[in-house]
C-alpha atoms as a PDB file:
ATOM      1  CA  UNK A   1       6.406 -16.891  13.103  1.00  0.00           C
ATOM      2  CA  UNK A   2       3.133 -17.444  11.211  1.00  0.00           C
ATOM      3  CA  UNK A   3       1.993 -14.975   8.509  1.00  0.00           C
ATOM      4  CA  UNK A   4      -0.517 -12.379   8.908  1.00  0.00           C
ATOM      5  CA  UNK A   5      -3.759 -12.603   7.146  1.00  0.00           C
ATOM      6  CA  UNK A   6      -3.532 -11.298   3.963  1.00  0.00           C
ATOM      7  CA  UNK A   7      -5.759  -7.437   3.682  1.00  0.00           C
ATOM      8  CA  UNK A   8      -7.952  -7.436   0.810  1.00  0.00           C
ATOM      9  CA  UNK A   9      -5.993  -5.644  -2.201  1.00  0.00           C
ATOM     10  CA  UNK A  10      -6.843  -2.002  -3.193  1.00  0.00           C
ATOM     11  CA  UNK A  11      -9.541  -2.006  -5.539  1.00  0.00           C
ATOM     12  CA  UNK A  12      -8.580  -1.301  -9.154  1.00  0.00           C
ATOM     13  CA  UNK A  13      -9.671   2.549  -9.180  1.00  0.00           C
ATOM     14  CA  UNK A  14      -8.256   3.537  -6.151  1.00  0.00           C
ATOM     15  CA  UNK A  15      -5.292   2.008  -7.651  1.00  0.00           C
ATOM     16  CA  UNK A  16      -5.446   3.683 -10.900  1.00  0.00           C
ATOM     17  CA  UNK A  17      -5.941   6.867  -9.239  1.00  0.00           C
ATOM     18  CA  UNK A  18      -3.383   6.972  -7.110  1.00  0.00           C
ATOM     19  CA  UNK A  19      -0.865   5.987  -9.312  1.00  0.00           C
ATOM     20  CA  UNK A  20      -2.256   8.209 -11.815  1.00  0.00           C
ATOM     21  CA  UNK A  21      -1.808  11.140  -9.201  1.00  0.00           C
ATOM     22  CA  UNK A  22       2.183  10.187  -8.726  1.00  0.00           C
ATOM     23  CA  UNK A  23       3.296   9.997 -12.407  1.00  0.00           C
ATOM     24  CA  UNK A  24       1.287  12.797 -13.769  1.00  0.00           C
ATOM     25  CA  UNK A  25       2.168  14.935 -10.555  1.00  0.00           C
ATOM     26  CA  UNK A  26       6.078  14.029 -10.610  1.00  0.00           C
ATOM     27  CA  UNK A  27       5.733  14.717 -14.402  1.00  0.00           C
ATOM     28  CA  UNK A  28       3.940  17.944 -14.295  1.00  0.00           C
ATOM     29  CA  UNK A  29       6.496  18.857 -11.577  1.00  0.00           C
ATOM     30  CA  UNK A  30       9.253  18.079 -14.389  1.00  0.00           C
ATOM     31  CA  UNK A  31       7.539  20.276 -16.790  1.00  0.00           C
ATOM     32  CA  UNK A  32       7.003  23.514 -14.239  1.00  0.00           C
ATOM     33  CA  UNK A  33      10.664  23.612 -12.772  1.00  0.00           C
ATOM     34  CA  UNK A  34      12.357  21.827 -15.912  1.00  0.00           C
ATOM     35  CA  UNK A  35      16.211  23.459 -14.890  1.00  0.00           C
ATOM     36  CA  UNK A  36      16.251  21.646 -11.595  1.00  0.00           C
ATOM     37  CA  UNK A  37      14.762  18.643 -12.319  1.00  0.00           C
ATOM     38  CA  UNK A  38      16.897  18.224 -14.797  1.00  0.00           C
ATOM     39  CA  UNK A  39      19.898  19.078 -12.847  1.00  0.00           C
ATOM     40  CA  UNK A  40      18.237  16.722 -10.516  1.00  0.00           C
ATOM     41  CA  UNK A  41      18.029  13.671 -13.160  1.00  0.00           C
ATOM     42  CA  UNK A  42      21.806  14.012 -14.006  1.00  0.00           C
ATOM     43  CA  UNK A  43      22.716  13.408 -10.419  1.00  0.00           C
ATOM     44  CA  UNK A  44      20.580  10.953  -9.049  1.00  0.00           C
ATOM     45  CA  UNK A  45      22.095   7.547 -10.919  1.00  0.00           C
ATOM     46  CA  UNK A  46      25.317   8.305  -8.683  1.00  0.00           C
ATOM     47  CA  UNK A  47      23.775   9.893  -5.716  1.00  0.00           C
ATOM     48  CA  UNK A  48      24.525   7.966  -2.587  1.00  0.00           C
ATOM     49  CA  UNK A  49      21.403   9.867  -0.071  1.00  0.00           C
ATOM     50  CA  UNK A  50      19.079   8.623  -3.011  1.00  0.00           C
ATOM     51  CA  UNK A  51      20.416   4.980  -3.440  1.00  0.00           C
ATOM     52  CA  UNK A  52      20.361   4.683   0.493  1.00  0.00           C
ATOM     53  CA  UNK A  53      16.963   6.234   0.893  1.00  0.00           C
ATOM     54  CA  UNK A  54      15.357   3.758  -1.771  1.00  0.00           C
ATOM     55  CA  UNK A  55      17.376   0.942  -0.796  1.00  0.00           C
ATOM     56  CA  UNK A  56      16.794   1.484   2.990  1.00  0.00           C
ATOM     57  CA  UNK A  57      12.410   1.115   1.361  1.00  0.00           C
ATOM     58  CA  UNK A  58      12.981  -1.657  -0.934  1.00  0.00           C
ATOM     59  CA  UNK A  59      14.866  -3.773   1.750  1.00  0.00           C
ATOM     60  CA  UNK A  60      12.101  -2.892   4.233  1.00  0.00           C
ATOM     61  CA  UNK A  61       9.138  -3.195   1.791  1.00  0.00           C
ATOM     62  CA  UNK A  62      10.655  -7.043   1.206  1.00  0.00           C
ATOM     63  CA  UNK A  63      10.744  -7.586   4.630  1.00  0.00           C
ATOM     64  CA  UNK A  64       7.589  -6.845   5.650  1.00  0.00           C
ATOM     65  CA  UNK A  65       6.138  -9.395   1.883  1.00  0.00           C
ATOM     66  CA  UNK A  66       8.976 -12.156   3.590  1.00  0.00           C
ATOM     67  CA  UNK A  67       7.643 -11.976   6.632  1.00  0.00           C
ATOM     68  CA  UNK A  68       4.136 -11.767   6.088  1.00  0.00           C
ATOM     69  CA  UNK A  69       3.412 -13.722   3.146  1.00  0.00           C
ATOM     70  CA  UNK A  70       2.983 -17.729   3.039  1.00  0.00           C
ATOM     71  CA  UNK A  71       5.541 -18.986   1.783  1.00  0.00           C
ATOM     72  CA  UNK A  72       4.277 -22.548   1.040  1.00  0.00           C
ATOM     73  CA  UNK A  73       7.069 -25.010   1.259  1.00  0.00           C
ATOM     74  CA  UNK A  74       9.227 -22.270   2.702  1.00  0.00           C
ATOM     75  CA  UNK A  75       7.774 -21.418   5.327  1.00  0.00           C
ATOM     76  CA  UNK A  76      10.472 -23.254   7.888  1.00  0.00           C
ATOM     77  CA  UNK A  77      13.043 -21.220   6.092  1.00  0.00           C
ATOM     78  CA  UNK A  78      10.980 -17.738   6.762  1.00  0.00           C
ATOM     79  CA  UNK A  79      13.809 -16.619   9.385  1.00  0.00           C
ATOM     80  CA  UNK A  80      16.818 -17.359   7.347  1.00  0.00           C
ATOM     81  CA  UNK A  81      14.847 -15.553   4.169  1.00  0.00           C
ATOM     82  CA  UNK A  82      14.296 -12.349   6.106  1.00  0.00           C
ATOM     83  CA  UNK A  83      17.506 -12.245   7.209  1.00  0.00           C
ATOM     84  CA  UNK A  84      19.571 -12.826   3.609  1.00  0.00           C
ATOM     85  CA  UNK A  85      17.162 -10.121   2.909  1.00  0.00           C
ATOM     86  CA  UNK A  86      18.186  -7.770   5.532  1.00  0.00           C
ATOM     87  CA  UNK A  87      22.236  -8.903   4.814  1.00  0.00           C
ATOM     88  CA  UNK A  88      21.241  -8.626   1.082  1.00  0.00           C
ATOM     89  CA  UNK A  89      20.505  -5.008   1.702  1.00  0.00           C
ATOM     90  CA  UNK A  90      23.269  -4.396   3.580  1.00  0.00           C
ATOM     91  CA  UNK A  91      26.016  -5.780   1.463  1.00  0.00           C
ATOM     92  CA  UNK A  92      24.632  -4.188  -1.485  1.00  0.00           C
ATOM     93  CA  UNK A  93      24.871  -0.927   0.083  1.00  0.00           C
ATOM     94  CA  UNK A  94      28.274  -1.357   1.623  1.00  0.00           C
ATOM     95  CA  UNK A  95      30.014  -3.286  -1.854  1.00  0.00           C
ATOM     96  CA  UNK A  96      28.219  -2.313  -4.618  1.00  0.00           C
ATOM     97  CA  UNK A  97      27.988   1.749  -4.475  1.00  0.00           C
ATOM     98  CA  UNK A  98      28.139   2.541  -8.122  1.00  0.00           C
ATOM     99  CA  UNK A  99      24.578   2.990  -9.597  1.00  0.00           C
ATOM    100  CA  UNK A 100      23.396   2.042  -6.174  1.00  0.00           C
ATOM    101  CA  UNK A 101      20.328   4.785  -6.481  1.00  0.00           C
ATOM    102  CA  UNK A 102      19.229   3.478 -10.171  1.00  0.00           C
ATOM    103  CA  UNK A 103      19.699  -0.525  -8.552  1.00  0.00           C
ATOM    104  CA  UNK A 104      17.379   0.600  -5.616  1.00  0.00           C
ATOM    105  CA  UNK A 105      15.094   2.505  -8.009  1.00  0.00           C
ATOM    106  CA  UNK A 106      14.647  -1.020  -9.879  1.00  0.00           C
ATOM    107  CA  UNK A 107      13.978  -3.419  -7.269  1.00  0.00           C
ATOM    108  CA  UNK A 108      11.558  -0.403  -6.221  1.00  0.00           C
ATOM    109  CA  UNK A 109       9.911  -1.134  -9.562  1.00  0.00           C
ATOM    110  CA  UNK A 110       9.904  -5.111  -9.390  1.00  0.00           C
ATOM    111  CA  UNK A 111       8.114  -4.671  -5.770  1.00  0.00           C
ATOM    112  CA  UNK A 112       5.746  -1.871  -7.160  1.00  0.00           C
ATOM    113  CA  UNK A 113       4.643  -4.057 -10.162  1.00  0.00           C
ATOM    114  CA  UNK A 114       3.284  -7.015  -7.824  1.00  0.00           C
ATOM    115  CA  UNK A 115       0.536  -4.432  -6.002  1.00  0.00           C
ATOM    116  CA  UNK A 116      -0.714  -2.893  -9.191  1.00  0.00           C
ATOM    117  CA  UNK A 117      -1.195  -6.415 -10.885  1.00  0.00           C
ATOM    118  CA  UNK A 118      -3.061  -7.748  -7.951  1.00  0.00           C
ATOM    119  CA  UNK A 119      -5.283  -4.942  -8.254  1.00  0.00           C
ATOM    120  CA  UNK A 120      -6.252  -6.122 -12.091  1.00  0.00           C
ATOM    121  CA  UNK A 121      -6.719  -9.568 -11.402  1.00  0.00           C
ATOM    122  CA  UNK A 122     -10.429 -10.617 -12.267  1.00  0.00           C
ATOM    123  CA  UNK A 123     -11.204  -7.256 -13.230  1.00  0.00           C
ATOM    124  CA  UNK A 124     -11.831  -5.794 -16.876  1.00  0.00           C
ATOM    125  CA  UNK A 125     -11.777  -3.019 -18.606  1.00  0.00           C
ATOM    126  CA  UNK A 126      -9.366   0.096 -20.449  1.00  0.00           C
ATOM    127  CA  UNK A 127      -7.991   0.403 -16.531  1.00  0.00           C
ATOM    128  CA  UNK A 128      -7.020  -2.909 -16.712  1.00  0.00           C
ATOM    129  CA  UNK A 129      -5.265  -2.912 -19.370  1.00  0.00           C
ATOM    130  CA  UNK A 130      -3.950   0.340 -18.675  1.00  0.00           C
ATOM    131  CA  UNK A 131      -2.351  -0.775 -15.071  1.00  0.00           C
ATOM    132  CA  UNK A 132      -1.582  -4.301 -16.719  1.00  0.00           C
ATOM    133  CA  UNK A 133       1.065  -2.445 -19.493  1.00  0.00           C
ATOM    134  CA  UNK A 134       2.404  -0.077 -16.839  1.00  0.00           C
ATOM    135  CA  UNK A 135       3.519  -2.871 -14.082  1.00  0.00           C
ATOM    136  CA  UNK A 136       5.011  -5.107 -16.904  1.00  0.00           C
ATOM    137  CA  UNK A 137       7.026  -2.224 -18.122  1.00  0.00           C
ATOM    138  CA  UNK A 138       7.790  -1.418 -14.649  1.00  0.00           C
ATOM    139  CA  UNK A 139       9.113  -5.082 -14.387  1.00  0.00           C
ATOM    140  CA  UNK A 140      11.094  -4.781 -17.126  1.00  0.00           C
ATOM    141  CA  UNK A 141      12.385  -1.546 -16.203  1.00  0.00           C
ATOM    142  CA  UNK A 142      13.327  -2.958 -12.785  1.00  0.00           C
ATOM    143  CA  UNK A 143      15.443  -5.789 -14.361  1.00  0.00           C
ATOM    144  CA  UNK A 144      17.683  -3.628 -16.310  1.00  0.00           C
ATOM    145  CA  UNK A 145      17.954  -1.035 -13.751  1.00  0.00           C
ATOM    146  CA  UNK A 146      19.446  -3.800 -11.324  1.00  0.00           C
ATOM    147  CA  UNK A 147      20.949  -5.566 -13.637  1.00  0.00           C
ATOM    148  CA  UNK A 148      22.669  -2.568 -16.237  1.00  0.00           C
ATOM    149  CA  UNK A 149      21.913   0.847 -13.765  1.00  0.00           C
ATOM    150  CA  UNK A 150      24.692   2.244 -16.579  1.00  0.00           C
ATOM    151  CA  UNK A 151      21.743   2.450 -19.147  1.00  0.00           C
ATOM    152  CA  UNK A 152      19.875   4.316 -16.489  1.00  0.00           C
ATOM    153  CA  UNK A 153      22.255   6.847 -16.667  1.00  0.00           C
ATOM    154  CA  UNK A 154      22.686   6.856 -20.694  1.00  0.00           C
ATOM    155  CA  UNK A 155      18.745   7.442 -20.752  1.00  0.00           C
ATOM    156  CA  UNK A 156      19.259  10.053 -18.769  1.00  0.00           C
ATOM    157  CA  UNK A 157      21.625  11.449 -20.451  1.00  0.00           C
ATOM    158  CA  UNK A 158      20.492  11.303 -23.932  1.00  0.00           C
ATOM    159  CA  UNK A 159      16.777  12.860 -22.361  1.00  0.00           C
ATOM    160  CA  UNK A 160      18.303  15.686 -20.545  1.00  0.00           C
ATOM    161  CA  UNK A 161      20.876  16.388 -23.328  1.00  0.00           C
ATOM    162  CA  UNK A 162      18.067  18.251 -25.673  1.00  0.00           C
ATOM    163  CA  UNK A 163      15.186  19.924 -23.524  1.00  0.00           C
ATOM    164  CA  UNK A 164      12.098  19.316 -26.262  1.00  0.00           C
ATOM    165  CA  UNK A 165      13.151  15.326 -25.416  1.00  0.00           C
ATOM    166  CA  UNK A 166      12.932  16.713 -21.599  1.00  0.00           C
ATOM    167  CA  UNK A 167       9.406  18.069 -22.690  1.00  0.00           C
ATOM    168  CA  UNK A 168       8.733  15.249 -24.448  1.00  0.00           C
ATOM    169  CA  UNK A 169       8.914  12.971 -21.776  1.00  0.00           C
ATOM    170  CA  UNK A 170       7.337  14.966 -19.082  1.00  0.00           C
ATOM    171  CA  UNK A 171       4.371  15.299 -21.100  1.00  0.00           C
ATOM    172  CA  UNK A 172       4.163  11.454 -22.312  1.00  0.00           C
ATOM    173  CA  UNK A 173       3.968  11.097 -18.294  1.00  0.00           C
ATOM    174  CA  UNK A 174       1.322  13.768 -17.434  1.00  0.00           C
ATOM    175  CA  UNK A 175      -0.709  12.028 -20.650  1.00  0.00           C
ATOM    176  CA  UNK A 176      -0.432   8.463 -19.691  1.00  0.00           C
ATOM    177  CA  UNK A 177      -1.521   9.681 -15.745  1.00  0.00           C
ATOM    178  CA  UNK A 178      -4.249  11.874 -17.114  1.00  0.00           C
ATOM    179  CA  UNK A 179      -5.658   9.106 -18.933  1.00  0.00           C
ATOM    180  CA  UNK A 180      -5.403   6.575 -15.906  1.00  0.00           C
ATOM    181  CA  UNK A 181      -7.111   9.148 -13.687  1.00  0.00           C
ATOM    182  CA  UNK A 182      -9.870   9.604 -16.175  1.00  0.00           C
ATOM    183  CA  UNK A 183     -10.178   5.754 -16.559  1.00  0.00           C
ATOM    184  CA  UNK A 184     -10.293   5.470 -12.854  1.00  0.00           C
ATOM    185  CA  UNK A 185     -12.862   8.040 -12.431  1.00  0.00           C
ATOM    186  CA  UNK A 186     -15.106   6.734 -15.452  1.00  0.00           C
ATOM    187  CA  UNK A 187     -14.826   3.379 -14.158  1.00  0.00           C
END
């Protein structure tokens, strides 16, 4: 199976915007009906329909980069990679249930971070930077989530546990996407 020609990436505003859109939306969101989204927040590090759901996209998002992508030297192994990656998936769903939403939820944010720094590369700018801090602290995010989903839930926790840290949050999110909508717009 050959790969498919790579698209040309997103350009760096639409990226900006877009992701811009989903954090300060999901945070505003968090602000306007703070009772069940915080009801909401307690659950989800245990809740099986999430960690299926997001496993169920990660597993197919890293299909489709495995079997489209060149991988270089690889390449002869591309059939055996996609399916470890399809078993991978389905062992982890099947063995390792505890934390299984906040594991998906991280390899969501390792997969999301390679986009949004393809979009920055060769550019410049405040966006840059901007998108540059956000996918390495999505990165980083994404490796302790898979690797300790228990601090996931401690986070949590200690957030939901006084609601002016709730607030506090929520708005840190709706500032940070403000500003990369207004960088994407100015730039």
């Amino acid at each position: 199976m050959e790969p498919m020609t790579q698209a040309a990436p997103f350009s760096l505003s639409m990226v900006g915007l877009v992701v811009g859109l989903i954090i300060a939306g999901s945070h505003l969101a968090g602000l306007i009906a703070a009772g069940p989204a915080i009801t909401a927040a307690k659950s989800f590090p245990r809740s099986r329909f999430w960690g299926t759901l997001l496993l169920t996209i990660a597993v197919i998002w890293a299909l489709l980069i495995a079997s489209t992508t060149d991988l270089g030297e690889f390449s002869p192994m591309r059939h055996a990679i996609v399916i470890g990656i399809a078993a991978g998936g389905l062992l982890m769903w099947r063995f390792v249930p505890d934390f299984l939403s906040s594991r998906s939820l991280g390899l969501l944010l390792l997969l999301a971070a390679h986009p949004v720094l393809e979009s920055t590369f060769l550019q410049h700018g405040a966006l840059k930077l901007l998108l540059t801090l956000l996918a390495y602290v999505w990165a980083l995010a994404g490796l302790f989530l898979v690797g300790m989903p228990y601090l996931h839930r401690d986070l949590i926790g200690w957030v939901c546990a006084e609601r002016w840290r709730w607030n506090a949050a929520c708005w840190a999110g709706v500032i940070y996407g403000g500003v990369l909508i207004g960088a994407s717009l100015l730039g």
